[in-house]
PDB file of N, CA and C in Angstrom:
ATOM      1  N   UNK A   1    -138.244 186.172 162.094  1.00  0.00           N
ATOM      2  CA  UNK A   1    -137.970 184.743 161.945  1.00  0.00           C
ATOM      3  C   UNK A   1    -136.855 184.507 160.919  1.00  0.00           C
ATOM      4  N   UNK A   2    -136.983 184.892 159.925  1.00  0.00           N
ATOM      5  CA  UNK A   2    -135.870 185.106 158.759  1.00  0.00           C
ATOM      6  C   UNK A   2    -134.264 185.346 159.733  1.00  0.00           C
ATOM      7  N   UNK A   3    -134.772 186.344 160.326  1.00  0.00           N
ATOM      8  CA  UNK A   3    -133.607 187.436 160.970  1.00  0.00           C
ATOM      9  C   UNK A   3    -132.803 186.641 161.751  1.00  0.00           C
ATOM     10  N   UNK A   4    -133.798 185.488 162.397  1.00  0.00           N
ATOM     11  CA  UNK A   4    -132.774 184.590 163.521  1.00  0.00           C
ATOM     12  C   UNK A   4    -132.386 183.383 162.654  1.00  0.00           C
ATOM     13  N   UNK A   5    -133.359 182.901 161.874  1.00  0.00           N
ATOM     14  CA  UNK A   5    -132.847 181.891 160.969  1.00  0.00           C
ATOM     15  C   UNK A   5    -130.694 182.254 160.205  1.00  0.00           C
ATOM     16  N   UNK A   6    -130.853 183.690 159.757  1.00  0.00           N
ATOM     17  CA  UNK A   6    -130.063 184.218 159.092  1.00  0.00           C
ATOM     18  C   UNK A   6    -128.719 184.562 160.659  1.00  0.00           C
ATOM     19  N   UNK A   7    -129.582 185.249 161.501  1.00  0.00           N
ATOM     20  CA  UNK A   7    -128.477 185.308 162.569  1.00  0.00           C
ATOM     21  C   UNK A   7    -127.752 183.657 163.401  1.00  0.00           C
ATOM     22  N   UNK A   8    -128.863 182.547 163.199  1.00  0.00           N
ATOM     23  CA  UNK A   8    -128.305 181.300 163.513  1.00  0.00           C
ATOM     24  C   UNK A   8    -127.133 180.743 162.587  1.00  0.00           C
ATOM     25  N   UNK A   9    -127.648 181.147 161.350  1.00  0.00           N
ATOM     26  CA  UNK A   9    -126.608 180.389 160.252  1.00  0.00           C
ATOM     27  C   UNK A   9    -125.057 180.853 160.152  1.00  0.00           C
ATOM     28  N   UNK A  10    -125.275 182.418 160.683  1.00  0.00           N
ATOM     29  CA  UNK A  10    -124.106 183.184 160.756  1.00  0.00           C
ATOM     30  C   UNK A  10    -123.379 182.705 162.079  1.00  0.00           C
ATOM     31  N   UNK A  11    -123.903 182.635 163.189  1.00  0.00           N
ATOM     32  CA  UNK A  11    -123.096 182.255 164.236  1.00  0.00           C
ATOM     33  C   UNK A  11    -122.512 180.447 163.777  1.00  0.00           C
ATOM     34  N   UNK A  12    -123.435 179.933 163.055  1.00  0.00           N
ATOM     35  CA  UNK A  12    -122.258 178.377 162.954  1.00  0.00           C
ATOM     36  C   UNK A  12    -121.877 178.326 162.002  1.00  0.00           C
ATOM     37  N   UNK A  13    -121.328 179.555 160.921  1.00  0.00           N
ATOM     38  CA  UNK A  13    -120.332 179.539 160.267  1.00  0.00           C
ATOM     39  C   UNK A  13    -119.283 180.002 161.176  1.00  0.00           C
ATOM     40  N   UNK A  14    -119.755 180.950 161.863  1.00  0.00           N
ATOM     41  CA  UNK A  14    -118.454 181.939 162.612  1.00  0.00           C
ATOM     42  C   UNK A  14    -118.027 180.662 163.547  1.00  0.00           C
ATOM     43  N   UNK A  15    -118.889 179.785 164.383  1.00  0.00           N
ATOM     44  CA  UNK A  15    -118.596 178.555 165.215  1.00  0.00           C
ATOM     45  C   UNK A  15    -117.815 177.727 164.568  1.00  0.00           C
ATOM     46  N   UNK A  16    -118.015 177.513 163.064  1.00  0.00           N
ATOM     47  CA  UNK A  16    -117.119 176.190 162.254  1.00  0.00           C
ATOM     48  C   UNK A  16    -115.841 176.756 162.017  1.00  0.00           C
ATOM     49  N   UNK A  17    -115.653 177.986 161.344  1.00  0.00           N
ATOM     50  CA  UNK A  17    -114.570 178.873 161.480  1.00  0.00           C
ATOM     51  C   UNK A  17    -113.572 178.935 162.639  1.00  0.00           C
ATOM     52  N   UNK A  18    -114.391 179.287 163.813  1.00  0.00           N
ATOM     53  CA  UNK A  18    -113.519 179.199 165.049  1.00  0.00           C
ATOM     54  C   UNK A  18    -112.895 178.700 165.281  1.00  0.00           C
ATOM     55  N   UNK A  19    -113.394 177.270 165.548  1.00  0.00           N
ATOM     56  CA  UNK A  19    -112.857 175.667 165.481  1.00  0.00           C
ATOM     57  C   UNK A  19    -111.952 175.367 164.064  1.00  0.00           C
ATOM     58  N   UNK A  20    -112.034 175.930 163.119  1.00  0.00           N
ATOM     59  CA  UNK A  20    -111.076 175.293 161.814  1.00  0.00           C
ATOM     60  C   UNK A  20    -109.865 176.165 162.210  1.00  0.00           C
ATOM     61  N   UNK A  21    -109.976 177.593 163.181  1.00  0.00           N
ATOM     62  CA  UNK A  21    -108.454 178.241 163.496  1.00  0.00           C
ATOM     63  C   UNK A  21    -108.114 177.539 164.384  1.00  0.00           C
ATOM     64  N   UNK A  22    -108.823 177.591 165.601  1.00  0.00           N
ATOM     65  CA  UNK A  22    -108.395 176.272 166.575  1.00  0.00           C
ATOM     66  C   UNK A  22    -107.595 175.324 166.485  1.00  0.00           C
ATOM     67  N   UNK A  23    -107.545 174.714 165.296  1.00  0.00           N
ATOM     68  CA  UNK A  23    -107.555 173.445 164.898  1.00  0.00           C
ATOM     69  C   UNK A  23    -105.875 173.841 164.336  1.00  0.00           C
ATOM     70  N   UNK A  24    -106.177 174.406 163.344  1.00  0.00           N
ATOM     71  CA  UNK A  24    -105.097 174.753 162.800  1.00  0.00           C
ATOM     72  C   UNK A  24    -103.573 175.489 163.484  1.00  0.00           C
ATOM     73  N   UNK A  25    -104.439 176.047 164.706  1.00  0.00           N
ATOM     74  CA  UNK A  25    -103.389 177.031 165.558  1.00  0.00           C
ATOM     75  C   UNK A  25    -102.994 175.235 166.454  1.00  0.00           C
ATOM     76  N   UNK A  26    -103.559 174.590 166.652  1.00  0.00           N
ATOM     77  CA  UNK A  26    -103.237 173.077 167.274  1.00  0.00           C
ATOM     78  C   UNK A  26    -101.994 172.942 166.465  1.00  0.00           C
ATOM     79  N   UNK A  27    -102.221 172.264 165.112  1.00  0.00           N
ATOM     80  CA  UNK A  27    -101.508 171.740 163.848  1.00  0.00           C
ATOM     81  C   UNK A  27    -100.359 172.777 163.916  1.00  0.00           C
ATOM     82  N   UNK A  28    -100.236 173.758 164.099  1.00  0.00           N
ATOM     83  CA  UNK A  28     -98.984 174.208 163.898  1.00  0.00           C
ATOM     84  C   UNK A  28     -98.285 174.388 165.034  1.00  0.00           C
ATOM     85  N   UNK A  29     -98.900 174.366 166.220  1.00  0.00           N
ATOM     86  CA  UNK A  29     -97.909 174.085 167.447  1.00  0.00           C
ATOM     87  C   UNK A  29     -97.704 172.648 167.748  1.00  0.00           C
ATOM     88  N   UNK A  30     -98.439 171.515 166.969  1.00  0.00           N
ATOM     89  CA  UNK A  30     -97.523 170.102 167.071  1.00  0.00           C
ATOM     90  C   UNK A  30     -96.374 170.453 166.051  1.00  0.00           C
ATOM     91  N   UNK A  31     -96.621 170.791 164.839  1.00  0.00           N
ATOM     92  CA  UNK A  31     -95.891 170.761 164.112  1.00  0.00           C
ATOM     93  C   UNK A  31     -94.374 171.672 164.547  1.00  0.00           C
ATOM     94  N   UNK A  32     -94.338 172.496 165.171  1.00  0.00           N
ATOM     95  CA  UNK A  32     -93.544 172.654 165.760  1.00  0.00           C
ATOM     96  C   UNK A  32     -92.688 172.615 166.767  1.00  0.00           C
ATOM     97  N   UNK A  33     -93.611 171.557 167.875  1.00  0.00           N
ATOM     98  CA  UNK A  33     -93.189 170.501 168.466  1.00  0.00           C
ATOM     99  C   UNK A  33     -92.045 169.810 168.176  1.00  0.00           C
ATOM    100  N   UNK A  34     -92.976 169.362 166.790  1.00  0.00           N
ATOM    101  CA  UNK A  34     -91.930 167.961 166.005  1.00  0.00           C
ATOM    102  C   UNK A  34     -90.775 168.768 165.772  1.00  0.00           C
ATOM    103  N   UNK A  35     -90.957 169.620 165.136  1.00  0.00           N
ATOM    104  CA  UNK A  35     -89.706 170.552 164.350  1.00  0.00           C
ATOM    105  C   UNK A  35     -88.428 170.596 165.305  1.00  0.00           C
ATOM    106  N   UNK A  36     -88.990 170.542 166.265  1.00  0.00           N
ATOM    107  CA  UNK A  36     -88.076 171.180 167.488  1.00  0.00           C
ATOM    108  C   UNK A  36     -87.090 169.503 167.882  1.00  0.00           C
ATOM    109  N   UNK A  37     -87.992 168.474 167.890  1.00  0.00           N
ATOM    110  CA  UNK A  37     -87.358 167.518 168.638  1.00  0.00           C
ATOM    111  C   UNK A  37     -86.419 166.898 167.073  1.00  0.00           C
ATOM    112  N   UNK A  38     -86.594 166.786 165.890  1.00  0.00           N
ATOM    113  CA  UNK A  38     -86.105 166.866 164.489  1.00  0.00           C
ATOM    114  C   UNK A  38     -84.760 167.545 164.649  1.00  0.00           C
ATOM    115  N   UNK A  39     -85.178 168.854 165.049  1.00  0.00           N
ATOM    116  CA  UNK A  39     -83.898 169.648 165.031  1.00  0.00           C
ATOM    117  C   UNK A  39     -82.721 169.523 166.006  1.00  0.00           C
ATOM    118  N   UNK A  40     -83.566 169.481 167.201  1.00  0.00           N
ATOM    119  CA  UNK A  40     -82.714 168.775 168.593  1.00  0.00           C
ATOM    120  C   UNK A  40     -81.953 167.062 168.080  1.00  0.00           C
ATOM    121  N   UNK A  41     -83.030 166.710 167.881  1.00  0.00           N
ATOM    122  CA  UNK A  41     -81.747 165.225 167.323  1.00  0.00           C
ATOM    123  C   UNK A  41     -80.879 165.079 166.504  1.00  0.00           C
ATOM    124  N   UNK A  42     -81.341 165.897 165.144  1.00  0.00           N
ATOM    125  CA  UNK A  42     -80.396 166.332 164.275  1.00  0.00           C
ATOM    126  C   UNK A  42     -79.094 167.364 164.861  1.00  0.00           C
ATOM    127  N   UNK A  43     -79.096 167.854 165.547  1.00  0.00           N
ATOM    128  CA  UNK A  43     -78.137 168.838 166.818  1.00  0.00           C
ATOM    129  C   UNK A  43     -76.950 167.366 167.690  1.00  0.00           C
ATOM    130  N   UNK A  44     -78.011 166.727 168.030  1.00  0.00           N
ATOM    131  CA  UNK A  44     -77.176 165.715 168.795  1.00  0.00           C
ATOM    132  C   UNK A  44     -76.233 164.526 168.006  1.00  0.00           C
ATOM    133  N   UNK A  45     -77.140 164.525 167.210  1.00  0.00           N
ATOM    134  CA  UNK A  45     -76.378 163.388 166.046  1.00  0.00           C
ATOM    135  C   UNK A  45     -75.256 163.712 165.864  1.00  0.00           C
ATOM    136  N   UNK A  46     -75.167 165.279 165.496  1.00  0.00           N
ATOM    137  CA  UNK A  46     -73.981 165.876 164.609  1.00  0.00           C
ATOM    138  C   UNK A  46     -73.292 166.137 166.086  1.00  0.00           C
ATOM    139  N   UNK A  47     -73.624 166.410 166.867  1.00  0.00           N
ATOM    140  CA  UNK A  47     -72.501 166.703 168.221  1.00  0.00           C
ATOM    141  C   UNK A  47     -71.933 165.701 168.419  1.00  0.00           C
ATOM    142  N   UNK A  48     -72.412 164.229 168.642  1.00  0.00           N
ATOM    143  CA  UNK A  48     -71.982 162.788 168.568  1.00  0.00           C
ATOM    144  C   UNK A  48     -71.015 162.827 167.536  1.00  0.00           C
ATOM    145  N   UNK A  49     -70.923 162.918 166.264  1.00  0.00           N
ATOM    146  CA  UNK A  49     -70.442 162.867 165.061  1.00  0.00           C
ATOM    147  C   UNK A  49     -69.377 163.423 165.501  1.00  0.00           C
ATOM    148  N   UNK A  50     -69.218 164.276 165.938  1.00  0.00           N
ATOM    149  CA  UNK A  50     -68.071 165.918 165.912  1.00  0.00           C
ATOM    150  C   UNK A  50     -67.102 164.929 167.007  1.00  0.00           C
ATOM    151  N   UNK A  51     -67.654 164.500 168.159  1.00  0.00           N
ATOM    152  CA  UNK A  51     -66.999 164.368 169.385  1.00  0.00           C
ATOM    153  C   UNK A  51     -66.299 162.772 169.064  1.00  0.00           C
ATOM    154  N   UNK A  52     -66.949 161.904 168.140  1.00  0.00           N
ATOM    155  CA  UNK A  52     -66.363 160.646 167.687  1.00  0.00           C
ATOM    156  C   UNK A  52     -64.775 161.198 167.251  1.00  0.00           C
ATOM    157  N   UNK A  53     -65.088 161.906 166.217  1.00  0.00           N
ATOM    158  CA  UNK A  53     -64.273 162.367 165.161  1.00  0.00           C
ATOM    159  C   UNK A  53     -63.081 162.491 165.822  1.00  0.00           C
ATOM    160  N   UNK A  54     -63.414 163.656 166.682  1.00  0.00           N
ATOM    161  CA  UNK A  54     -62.058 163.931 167.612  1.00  0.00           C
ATOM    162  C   UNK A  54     -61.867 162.880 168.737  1.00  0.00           C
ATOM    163  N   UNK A  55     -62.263 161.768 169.214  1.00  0.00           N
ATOM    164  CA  UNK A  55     -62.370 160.412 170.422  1.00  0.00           C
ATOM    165  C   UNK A  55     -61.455 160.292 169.727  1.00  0.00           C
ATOM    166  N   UNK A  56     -61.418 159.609 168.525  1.00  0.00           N
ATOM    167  CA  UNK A  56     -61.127 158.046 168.013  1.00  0.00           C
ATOM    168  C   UNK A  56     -60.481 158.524 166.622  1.00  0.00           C
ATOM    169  N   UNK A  57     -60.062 159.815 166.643  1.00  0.00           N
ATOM    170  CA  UNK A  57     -59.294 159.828 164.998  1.00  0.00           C
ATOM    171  C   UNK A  57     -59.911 159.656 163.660  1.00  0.00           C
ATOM    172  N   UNK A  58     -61.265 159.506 163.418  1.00  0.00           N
ATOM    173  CA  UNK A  58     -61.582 158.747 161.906  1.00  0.00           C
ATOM    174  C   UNK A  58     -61.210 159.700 161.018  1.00  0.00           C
ATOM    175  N   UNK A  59     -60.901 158.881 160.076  1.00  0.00           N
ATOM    176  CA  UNK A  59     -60.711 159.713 159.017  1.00  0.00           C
ATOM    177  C   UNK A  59     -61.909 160.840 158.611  1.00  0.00           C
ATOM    178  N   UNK A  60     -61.147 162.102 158.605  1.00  0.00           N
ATOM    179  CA  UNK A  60     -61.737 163.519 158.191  1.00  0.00           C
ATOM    180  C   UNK A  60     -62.818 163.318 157.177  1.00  0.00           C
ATOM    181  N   UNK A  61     -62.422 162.652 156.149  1.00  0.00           N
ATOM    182  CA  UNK A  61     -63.423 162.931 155.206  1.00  0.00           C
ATOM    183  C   UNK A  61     -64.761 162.037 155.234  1.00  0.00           C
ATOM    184  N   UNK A  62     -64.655 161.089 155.642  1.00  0.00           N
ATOM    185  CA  UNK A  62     -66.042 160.233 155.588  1.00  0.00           C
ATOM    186  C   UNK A  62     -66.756 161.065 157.289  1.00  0.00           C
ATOM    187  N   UNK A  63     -65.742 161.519 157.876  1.00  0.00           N
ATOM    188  CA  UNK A  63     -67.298 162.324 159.214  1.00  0.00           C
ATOM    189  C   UNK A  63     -67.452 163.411 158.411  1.00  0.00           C
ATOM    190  N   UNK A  64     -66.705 164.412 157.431  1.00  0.00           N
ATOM    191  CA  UNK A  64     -67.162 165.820 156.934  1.00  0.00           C
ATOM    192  C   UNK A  64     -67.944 165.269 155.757  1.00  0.00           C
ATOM    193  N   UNK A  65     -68.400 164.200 155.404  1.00  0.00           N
ATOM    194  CA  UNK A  65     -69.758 163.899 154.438  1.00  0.00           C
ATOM    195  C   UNK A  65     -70.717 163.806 155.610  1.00  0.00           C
ATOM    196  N   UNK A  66     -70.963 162.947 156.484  1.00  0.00           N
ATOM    197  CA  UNK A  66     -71.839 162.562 157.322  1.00  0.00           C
ATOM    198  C   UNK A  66     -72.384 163.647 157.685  1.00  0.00           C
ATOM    199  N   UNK A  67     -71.499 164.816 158.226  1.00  0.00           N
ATOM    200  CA  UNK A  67     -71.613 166.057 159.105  1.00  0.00           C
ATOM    201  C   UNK A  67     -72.729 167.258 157.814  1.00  0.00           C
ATOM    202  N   UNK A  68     -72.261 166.905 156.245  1.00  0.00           N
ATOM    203  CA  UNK A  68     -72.503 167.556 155.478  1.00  0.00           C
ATOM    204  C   UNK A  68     -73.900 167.248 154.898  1.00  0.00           C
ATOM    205  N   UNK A  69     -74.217 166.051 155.000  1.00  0.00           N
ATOM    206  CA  UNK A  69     -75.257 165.127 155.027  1.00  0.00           C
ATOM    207  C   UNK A  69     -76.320 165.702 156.221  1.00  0.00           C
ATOM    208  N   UNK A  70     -76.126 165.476 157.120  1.00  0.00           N
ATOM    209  CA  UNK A  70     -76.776 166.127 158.508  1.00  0.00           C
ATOM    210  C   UNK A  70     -77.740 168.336 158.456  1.00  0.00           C
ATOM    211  N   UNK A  71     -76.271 168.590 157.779  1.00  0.00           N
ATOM    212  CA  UNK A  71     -76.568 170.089 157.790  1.00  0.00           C
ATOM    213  C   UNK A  71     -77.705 169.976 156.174  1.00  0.00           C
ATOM    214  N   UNK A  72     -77.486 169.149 155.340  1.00  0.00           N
ATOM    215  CA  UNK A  72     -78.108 169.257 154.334  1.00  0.00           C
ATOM    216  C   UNK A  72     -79.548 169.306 154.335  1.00  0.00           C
ATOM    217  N   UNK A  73     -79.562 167.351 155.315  1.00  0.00           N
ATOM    218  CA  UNK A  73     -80.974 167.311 155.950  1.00  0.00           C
ATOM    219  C   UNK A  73     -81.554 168.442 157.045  1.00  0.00           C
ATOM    220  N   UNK A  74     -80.838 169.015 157.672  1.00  0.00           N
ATOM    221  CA  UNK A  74     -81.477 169.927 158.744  1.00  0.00           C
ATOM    222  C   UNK A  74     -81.771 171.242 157.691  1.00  0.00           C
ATOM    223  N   UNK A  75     -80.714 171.744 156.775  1.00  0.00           N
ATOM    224  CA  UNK A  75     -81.945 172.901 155.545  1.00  0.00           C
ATOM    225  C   UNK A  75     -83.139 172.248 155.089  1.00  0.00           C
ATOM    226  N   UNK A  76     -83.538 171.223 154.442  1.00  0.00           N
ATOM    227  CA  UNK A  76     -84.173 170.554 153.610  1.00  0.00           C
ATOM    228  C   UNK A  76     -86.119 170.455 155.097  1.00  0.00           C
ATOM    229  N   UNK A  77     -85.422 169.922 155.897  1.00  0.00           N
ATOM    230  CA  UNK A  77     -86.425 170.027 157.058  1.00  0.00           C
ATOM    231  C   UNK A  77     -86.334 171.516 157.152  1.00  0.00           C
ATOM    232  N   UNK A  78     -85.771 172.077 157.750  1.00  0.00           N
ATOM    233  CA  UNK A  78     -86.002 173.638 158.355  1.00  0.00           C
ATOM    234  C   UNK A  78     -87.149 174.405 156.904  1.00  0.00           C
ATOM    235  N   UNK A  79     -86.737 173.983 155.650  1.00  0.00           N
ATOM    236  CA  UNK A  79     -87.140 174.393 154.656  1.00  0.00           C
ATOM    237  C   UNK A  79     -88.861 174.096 154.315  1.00  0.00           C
ATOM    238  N   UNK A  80     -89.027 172.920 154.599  1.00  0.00           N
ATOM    239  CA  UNK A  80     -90.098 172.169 154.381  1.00  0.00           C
ATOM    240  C   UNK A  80     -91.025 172.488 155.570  1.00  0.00           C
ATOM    241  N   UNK A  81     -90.493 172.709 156.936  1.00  0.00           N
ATOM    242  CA  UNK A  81     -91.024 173.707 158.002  1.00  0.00           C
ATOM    243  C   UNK A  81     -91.649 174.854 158.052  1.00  0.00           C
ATOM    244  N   UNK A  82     -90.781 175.751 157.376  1.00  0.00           N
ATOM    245  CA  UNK A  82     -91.100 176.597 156.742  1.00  0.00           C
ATOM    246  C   UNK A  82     -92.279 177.112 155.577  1.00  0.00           C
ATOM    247  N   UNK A  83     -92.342 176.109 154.690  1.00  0.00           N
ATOM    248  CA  UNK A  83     -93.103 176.367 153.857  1.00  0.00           C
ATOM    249  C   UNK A  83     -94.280 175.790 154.573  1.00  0.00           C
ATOM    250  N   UNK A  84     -94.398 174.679 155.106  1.00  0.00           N
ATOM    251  CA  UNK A  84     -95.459 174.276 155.705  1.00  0.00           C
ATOM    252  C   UNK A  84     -96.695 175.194 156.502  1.00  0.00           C
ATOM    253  N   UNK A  85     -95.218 176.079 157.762  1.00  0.00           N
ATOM    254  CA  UNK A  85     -95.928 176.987 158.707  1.00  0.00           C
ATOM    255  C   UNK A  85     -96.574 178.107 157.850  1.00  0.00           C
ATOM    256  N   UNK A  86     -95.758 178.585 156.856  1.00  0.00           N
ATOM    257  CA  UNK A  86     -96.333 180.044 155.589  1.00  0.00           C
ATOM    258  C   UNK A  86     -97.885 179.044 155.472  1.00  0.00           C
ATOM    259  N   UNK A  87     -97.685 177.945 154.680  1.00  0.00           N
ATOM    260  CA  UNK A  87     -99.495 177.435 154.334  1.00  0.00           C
ATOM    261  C   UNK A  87    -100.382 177.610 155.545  1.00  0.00           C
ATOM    262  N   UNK A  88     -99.905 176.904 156.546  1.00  0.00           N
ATOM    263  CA  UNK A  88    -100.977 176.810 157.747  1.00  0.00           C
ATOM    264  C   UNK A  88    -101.443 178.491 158.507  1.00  0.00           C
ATOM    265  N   UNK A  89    -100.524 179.278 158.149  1.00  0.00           N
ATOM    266  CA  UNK A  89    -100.561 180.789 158.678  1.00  0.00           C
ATOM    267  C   UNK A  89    -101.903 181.349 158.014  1.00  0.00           C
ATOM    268  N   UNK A  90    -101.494 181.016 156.309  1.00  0.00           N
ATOM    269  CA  UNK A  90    -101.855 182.045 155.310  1.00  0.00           C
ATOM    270  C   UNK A  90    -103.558 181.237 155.228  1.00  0.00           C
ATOM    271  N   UNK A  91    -103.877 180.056 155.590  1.00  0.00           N
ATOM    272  CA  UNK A  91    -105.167 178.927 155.673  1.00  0.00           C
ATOM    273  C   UNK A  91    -105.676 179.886 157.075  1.00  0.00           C
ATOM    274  N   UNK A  92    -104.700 180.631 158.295  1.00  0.00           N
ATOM    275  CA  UNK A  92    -105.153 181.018 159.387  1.00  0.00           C
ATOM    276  C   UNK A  92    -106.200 181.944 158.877  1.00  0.00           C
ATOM    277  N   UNK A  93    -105.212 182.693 158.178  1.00  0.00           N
ATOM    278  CA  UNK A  93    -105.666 184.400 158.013  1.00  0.00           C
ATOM    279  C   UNK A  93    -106.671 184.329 156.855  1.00  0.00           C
ATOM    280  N   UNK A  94    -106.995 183.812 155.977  1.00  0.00           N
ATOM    281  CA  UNK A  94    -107.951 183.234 154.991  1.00  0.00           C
ATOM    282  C   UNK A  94    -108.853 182.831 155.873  1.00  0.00           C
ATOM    283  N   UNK A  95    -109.124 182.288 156.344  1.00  0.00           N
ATOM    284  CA  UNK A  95    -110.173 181.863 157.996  1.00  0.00           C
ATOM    285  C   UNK A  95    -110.387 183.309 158.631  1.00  0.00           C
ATOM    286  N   UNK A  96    -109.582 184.168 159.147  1.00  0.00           N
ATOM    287  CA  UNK A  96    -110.221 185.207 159.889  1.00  0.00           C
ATOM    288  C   UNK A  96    -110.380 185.703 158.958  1.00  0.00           C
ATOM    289  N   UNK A  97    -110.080 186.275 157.853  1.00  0.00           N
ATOM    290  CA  UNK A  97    -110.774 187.331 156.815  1.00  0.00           C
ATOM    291  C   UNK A  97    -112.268 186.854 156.637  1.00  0.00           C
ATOM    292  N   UNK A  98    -112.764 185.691 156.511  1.00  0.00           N
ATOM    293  CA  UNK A  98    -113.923 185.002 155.896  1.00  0.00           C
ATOM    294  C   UNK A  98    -114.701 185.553 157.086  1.00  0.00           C
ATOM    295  N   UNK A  99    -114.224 184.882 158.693  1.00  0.00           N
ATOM    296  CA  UNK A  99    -114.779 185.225 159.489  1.00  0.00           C
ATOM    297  C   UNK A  99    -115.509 186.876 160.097  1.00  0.00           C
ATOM    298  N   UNK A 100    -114.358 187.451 159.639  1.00  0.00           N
ATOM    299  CA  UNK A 100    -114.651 189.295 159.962  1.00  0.00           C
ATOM    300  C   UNK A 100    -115.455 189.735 158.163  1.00  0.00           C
ATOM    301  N   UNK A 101    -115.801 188.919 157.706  1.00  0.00           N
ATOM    302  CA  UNK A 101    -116.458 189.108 156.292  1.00  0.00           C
ATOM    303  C   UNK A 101    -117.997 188.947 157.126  1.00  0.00           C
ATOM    304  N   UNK A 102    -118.316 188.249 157.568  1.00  0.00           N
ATOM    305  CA  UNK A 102    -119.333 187.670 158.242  1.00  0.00           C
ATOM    306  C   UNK A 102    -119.670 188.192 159.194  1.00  0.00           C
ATOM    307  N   UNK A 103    -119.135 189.235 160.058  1.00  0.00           N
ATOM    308  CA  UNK A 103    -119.435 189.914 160.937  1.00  0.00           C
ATOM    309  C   UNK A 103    -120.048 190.883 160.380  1.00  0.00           C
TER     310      UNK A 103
END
């Protein structure tokens, strides 16, 4: 009785576990979703930008801020992406260690 009490408690940690990677393996494929359509617009903006530049003549230096502005924001995101996906990875693998602890 103990034994199943103890074998029940273990399977809905390993069950809550499951579901918190689940969850998390979710969270980081929206999140990279987003990343993707962020990066794609930020891509188009600056292609727009590039193709004005050369349309219509503007002056060089106010599109090579804009353009510089653009690449700045796309490190600053790519960056913040980054660190994000390292947390949600390293929250993964902290989850399966706990889980194969429990096995």
């Amino acid at each position: 009785s103990a034994l199943k009490e103890t074998a029940s408690m273990y399977d809905a940690v390993v069950q809550k576990n499951t579901e918190e990677i689940v969850s998390l393996q979710t969270d980081i494929k929206k999140r990279e979703a987003d990343h993707m359509k962020v990066t794609t617009g930020l891509g188009e903006e600056l292609a727009n930008l590039r193709s004005t530049y050369e349309s219509q003549n503007i002056e060089k230096e106010t599109l090579d801020a804009k353009i510089e502005r653009l690449e700045q924001d796309t490190e600053q995101q790519q960056h913040e992406y980054n660190k994000k996906l390292e947390e949600l990875e390293l929250e993964e693998q902290e989850l399966e260690e706990r889980e194969s602890e429990l096995m």
